[in-house]
N, C-alpha and C. Protein backbone atom coordinates (compact mmCIF):
# COMPACT_ATOMS: atom_id res chain seq x y z
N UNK A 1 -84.24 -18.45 11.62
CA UNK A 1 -83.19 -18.19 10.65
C UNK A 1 -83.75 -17.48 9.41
N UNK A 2 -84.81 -17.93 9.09
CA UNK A 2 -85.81 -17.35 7.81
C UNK A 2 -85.23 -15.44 8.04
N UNK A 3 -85.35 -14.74 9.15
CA UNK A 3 -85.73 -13.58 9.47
C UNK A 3 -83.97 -13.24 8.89
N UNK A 4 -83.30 -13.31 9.47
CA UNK A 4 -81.37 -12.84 9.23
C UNK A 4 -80.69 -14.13 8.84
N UNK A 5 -81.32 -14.67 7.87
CA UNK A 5 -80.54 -16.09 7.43
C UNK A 5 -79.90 -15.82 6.48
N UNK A 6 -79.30 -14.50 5.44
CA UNK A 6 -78.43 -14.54 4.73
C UNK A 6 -77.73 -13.50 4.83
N UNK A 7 -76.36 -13.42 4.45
CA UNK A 7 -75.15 -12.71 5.09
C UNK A 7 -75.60 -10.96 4.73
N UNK A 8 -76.10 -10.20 3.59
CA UNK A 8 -77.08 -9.09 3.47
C UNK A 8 -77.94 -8.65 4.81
N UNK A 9 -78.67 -9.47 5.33
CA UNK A 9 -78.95 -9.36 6.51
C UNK A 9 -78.60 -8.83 7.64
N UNK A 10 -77.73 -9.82 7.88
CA UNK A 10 -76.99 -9.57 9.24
C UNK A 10 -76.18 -8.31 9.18
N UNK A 11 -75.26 -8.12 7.35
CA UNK A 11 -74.60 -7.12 7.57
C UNK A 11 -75.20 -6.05 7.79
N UNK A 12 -76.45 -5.55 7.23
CA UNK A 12 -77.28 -4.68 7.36
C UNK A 12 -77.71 -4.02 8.80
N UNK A 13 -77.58 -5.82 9.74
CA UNK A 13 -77.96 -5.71 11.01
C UNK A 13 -76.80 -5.20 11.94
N UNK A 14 -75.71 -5.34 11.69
CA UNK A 14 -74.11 -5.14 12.19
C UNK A 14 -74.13 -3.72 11.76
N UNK A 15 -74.42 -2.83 10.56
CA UNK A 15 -74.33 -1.63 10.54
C UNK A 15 -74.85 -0.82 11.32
N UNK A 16 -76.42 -1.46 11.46
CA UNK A 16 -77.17 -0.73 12.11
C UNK A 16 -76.68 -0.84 13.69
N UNK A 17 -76.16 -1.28 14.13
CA UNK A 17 -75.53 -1.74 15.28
C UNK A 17 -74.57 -0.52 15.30
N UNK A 18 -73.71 -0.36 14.40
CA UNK A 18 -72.66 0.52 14.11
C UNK A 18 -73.18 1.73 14.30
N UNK A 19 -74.21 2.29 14.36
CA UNK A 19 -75.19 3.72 14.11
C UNK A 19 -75.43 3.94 12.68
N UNK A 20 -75.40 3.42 11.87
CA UNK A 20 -75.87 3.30 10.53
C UNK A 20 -77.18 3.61 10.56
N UNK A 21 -77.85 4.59 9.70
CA UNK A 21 -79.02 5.17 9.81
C UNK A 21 -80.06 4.74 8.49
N UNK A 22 -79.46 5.75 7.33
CA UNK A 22 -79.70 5.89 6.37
C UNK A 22 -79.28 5.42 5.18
N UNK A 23 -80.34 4.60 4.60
CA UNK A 23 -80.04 3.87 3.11
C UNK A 23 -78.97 4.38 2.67
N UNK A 24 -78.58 5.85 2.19
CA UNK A 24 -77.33 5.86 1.32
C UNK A 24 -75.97 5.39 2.22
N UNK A 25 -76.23 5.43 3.35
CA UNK A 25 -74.84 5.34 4.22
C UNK A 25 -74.97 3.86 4.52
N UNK A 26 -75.87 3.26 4.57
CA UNK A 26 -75.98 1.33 4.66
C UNK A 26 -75.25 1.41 2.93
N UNK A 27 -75.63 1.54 1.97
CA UNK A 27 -75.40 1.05 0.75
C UNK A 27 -73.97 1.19 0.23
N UNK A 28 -73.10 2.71 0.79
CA UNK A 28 -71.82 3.08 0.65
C UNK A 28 -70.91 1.90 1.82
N UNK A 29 -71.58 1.98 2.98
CA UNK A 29 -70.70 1.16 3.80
C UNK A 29 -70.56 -0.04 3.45
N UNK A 30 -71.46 -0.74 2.79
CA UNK A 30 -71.39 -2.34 2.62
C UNK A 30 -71.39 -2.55 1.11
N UNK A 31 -71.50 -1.75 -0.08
CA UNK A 31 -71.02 -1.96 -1.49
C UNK A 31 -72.61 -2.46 -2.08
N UNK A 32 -73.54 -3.16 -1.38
CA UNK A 32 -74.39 -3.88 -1.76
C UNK A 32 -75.77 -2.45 -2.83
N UNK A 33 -76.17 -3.03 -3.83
CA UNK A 33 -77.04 -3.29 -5.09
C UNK A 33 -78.39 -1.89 -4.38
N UNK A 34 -78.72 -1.09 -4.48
CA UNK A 34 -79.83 -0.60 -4.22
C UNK A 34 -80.97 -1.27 -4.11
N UNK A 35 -81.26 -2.43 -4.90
CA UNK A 35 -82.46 -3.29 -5.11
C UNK A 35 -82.41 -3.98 -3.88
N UNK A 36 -81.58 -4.14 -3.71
CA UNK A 36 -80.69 -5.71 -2.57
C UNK A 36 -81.12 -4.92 -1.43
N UNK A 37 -80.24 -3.89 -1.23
CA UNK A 37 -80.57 -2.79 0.20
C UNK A 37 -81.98 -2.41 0.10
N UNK A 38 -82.86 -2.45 -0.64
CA UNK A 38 -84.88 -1.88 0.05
C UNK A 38 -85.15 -2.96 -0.29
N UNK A 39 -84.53 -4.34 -0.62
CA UNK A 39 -85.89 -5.28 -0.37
C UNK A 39 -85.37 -5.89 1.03
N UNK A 40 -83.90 -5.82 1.50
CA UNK A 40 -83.49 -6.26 2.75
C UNK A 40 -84.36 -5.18 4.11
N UNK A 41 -84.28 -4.16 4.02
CA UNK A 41 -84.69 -3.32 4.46
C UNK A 41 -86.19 -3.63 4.59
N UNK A 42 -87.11 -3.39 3.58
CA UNK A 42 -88.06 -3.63 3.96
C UNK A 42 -88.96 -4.80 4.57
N UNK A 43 -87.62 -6.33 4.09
CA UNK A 43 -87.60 -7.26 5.12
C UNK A 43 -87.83 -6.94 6.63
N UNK A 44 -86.67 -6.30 6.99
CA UNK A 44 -86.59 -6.22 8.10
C UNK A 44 -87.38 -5.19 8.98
N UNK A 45 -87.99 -4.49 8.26
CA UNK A 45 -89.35 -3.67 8.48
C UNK A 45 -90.48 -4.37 9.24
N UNK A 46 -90.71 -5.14 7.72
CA UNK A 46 -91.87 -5.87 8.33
C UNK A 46 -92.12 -6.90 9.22
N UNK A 47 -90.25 -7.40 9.60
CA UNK A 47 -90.08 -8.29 10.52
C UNK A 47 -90.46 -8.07 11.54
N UNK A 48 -89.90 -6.67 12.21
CA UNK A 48 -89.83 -5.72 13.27
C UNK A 48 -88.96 -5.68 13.65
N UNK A 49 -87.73 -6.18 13.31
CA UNK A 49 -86.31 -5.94 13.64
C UNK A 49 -85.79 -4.31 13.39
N UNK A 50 -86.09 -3.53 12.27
CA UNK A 50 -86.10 -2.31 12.31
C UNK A 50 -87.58 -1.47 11.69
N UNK A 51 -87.26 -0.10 12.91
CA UNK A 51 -88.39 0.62 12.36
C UNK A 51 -87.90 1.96 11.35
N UNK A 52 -88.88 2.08 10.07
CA UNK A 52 -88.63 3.04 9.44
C UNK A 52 -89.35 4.34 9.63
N UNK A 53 -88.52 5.35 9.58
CA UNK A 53 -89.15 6.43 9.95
C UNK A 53 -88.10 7.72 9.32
N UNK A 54 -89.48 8.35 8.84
CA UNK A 54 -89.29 9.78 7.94
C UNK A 54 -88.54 10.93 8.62
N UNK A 55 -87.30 11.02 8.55
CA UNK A 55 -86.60 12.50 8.34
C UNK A 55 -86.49 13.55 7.63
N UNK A 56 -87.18 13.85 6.63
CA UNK A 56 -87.01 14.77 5.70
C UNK A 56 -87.87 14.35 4.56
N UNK A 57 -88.86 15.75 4.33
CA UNK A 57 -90.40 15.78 3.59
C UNK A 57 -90.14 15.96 1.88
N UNK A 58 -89.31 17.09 1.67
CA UNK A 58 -88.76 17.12 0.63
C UNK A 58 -87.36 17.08 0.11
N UNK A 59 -86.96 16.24 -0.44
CA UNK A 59 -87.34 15.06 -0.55
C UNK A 59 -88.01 14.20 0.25
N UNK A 60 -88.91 13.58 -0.04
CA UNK A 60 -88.63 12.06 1.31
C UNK A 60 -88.12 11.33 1.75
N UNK A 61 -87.72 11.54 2.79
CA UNK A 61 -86.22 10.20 3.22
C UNK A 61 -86.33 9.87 4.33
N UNK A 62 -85.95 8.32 4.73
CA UNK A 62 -86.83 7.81 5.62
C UNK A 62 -85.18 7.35 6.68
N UNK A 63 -85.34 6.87 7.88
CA UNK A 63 -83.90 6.18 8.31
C UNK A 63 -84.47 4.92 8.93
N UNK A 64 -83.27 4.09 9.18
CA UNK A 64 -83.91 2.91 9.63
C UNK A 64 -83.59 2.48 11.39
N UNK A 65 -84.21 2.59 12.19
CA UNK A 65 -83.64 2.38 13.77
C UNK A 65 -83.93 0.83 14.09
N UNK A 66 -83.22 0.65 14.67
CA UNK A 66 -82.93 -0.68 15.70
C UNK A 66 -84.50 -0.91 16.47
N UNK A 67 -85.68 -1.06 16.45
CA UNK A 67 -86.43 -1.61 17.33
C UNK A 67 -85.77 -2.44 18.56
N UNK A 68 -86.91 -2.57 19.83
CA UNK A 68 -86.41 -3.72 20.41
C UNK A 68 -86.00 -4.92 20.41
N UNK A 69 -87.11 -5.20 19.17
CA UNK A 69 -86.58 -6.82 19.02
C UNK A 69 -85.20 -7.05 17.99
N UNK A 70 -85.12 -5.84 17.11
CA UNK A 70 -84.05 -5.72 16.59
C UNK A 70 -82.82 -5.94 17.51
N UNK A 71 -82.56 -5.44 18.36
CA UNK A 71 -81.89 -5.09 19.35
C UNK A 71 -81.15 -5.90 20.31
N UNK A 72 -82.50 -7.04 19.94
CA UNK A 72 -82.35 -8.52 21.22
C UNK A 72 -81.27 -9.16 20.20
N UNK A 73 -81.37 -9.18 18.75
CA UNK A 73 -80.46 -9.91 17.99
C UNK A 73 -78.86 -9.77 18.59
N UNK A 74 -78.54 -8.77 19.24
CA UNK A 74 -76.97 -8.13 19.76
C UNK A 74 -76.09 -9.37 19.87
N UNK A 75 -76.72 -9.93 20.62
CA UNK A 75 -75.95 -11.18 21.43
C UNK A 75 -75.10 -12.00 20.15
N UNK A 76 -76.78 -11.96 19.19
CA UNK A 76 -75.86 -13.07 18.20
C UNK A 76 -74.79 -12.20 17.65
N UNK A 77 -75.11 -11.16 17.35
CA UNK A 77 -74.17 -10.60 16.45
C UNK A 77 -73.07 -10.36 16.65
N UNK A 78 -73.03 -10.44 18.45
CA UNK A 78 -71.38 -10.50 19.27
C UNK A 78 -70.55 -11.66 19.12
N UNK A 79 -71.31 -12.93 18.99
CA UNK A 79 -71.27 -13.94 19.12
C UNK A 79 -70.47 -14.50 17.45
N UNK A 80 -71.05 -13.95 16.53
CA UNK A 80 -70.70 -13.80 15.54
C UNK A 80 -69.19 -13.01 15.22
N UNK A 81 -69.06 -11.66 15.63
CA UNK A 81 -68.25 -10.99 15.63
C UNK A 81 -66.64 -11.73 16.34
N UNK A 82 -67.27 -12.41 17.66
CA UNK A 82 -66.17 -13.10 17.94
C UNK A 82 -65.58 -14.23 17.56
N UNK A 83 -66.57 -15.51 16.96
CA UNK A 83 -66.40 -15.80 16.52
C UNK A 83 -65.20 -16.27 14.72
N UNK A 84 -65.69 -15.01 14.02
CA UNK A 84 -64.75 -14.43 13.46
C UNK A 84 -63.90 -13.70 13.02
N UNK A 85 -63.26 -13.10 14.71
CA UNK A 85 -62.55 -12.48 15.05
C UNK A 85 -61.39 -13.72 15.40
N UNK A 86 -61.99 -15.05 16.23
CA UNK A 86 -60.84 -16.12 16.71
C UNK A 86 -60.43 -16.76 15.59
N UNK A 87 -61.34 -16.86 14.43
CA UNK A 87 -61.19 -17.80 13.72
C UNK A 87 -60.43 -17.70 11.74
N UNK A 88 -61.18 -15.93 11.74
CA UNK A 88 -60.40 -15.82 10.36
C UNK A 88 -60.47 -14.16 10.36
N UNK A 89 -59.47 -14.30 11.21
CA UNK A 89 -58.67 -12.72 11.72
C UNK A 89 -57.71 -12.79 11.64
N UNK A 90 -56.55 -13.52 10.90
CA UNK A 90 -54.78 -13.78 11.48
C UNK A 90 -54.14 -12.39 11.93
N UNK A 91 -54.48 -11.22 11.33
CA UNK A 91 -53.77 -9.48 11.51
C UNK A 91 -54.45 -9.35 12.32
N UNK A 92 -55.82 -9.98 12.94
CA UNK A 92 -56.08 -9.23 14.24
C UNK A 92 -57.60 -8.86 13.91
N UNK A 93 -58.13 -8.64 15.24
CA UNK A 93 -59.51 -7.95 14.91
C UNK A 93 -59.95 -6.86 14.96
N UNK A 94 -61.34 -6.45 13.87
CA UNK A 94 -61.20 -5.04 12.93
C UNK A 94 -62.19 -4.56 14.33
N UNK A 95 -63.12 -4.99 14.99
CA UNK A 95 -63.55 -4.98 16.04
C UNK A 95 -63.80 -5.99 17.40
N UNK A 96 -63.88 -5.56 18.75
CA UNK A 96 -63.70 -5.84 19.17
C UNK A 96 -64.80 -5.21 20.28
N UNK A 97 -65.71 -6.27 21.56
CA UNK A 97 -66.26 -5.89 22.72
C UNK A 97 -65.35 -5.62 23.75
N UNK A 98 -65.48 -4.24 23.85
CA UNK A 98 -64.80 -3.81 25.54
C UNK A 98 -65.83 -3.07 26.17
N UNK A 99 -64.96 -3.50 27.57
CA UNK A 99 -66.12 -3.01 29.05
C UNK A 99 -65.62 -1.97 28.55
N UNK A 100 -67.05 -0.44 29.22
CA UNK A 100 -67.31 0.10 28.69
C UNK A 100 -65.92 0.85 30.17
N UNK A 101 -66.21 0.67 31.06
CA UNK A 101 -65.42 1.08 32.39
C UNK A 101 -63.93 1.08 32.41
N UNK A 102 -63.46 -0.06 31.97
CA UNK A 102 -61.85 -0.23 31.73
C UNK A 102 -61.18 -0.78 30.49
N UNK A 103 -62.24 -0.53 29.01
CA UNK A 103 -61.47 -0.94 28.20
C UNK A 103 -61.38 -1.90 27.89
N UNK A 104 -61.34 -2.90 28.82
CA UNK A 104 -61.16 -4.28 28.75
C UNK A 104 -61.06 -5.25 27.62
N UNK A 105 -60.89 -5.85 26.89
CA UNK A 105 -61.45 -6.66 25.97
C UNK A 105 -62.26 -7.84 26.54
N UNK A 106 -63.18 -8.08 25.92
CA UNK A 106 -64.02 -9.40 26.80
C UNK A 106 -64.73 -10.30 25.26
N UNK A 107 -64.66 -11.31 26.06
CA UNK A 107 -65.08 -12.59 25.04
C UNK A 107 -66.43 -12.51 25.68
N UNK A 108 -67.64 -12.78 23.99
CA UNK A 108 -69.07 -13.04 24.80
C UNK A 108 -68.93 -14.52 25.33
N UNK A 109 -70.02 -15.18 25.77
CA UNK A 109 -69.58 -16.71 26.08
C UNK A 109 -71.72 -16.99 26.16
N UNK A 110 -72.06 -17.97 25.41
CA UNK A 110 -73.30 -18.46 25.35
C UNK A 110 -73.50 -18.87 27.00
N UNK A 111 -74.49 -18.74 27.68
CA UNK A 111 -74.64 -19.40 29.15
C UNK A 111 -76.35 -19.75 29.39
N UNK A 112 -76.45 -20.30 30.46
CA UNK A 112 -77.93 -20.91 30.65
C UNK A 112 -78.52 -19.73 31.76
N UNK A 113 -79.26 -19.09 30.98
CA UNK A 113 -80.18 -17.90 32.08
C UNK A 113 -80.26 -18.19 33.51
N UNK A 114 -80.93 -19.66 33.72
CA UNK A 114 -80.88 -20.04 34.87
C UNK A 114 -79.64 -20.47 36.01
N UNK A 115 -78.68 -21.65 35.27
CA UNK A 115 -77.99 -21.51 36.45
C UNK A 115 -76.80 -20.86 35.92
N UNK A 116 -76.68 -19.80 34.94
CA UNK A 116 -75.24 -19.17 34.71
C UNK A 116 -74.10 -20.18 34.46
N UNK A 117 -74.13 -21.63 33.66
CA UNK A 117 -73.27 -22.34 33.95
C UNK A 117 -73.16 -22.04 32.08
N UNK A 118 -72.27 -22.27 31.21
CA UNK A 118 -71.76 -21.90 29.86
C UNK A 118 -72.30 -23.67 29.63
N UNK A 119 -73.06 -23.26 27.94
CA UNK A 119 -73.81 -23.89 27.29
C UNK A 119 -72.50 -25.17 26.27
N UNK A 120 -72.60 -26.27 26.88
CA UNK A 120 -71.44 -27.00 25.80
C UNK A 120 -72.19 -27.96 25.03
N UNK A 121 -71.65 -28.29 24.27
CA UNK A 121 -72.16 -29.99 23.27
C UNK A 121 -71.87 -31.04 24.61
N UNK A 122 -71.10 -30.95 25.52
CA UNK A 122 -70.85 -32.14 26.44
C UNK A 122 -72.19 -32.54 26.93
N UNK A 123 -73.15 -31.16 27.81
CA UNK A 123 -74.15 -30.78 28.29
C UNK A 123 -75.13 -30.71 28.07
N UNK A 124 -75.05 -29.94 26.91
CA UNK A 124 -76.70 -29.77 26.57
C UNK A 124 -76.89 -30.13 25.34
N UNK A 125 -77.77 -30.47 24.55
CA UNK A 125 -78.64 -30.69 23.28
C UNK A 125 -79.51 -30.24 22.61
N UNK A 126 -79.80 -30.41 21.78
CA UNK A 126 -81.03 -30.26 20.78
C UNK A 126 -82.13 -31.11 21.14
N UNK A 127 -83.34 -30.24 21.29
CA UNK A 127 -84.09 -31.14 21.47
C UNK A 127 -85.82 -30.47 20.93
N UNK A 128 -86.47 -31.18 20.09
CA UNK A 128 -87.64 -30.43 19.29
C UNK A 128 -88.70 -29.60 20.49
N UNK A 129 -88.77 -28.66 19.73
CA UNK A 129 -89.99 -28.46 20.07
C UNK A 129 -91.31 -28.05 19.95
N UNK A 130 -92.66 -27.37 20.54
CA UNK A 130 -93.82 -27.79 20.60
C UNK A 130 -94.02 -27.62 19.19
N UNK A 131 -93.69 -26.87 18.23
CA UNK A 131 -94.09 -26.67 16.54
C UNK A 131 -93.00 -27.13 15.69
N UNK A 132 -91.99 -27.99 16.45
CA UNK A 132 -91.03 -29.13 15.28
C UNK A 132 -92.06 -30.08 14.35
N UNK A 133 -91.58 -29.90 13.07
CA UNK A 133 -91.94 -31.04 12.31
C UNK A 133 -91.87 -32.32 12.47
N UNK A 134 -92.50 -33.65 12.31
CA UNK A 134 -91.92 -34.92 12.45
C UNK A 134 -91.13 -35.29 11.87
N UNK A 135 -90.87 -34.91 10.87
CA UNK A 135 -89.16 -35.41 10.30
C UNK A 135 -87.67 -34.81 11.31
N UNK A 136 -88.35 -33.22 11.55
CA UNK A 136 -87.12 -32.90 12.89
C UNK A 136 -87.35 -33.51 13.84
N UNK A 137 -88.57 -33.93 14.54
CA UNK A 137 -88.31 -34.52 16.04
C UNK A 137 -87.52 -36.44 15.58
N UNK A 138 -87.73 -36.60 14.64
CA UNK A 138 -87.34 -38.06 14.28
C UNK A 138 -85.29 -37.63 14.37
N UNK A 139 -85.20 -36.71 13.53
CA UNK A 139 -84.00 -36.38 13.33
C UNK A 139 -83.19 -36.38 14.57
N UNK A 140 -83.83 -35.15 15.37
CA UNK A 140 -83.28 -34.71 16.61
C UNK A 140 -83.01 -36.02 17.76
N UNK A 141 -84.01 -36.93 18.18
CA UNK A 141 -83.76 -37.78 18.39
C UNK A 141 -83.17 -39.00 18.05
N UNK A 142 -82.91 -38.86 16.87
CA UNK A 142 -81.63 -39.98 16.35
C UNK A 142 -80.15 -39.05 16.90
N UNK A 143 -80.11 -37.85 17.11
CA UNK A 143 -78.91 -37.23 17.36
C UNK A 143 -78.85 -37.19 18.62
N UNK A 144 -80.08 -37.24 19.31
CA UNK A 144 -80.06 -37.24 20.77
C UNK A 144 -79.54 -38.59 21.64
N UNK A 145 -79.16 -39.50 21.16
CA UNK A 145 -78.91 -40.75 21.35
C UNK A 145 -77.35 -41.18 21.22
N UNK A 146 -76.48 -40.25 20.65
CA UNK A 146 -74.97 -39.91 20.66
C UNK A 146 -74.84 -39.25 22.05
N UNK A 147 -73.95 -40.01 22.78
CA UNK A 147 -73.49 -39.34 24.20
C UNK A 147 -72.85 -38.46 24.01
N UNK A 148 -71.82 -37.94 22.97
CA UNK A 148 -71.24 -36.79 23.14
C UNK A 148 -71.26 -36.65 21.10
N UNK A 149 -71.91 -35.96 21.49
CA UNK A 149 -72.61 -35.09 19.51
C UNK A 149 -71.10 -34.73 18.82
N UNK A 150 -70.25 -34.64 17.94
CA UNK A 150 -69.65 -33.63 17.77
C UNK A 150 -69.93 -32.08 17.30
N UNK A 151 -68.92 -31.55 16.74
CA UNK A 151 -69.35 -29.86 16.94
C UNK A 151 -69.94 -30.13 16.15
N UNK A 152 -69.36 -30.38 15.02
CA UNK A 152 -69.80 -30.88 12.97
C UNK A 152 -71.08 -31.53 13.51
N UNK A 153 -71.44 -32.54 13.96
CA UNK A 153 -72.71 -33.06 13.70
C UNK A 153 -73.69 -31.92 14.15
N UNK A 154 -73.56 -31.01 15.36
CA UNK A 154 -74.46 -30.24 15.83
C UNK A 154 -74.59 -29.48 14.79
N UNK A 155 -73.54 -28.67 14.18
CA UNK A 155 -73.27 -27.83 12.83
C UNK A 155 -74.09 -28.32 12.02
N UNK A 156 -74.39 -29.35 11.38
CA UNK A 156 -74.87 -29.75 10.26
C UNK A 156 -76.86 -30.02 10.61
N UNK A 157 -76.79 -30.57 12.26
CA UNK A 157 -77.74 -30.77 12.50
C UNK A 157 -78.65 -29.47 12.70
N UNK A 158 -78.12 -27.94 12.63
CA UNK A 158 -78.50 -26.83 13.59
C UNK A 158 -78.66 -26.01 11.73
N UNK A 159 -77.68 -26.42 10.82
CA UNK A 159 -78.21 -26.50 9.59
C UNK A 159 -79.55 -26.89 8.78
N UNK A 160 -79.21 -27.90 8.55
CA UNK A 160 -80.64 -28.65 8.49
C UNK A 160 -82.06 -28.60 8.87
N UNK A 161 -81.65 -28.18 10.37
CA UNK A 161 -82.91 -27.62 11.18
C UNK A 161 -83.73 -26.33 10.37
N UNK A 162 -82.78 -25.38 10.29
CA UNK A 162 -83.01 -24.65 9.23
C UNK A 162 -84.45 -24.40 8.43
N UNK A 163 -84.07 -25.91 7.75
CA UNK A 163 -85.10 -26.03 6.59
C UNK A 163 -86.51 -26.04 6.68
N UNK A 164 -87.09 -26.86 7.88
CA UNK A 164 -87.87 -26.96 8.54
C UNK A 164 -88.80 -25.68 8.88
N UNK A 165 -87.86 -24.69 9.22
CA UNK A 165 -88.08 -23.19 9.99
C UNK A 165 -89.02 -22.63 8.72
């Protein structure tokens, strides 16, 4: 979470998604501070989520591309997108995932790599691991001990976790 844990971030990351290239066109599209946009930026530089690279000598001006690992973020950001698209959209949503073949509209849906079965609170859990702190593995296992978690507790618990990170 440390890496796209505040909303600057992600939007930055959603533009670039958008084909958003270049600082002045990240900074016009999203309203945000020049200071705000190159220290996010160069966050995400050194993360490796995006790579910077020089288009033009004189001046110097640099654009920012999607790396791979940048790239792997997609999922969340669909996930996100739909999210609050179901939830605080009432006129509808400003975007939307369609197959690329028929248009379609399609919902992402979280699932388990292995057996393709969709990831629920009924099912699956939280559970620490090999570089959790002992206050999270204490935590996690006090939550692990509720037969059925609610959303809110996972919410708060997937919060919290957070801090740790």
């Amino acid at each position: 979470m440390e890496h796209v844990g505040d909303s600057w971030t992600v939007l930055i990351l959603r533009e670039a998604f958008y084909g958003t290239t270049r600082f002045d066109d990240f900074q016009k599209r999203l309203g945000i501070a020049p200071n705000m946009l190159a220290q996010r930026l160069h966050r995400l530089v050194h993360d490796g989520m995006l790579a910077r690279r020089q288009y033009n000598n004189h001046p110097p001006r640099s654009e920012y591309i999607l790396t791979d690992l940048g790239r792997e973020f997609r999922p969340v950001l669909l996930m996100l997108i739909a999210w609050g698209n179901r939830h605080f959209s009432p006129e509808g949503a400003m975007v939307q995932l369609v197959e690329r073949a028929s248009g379609r509209v399609v919902q992402p849906l979280v699932v388990d790599a292995l057996t393709r079965e969709p990831i629920t609170t009924d099912d699956h859990r939280l559970a620490p691991g090999p570089a959790a702190s002992e206050a999270l593995r204490i935590q996690l296992e006090r939550h692990s001990e509720d037969a059925h978690p609610t959303e809110l507790a996972l919410t708060e618990l997937a919060l919290s976790a957070t801090e740790d990170l």
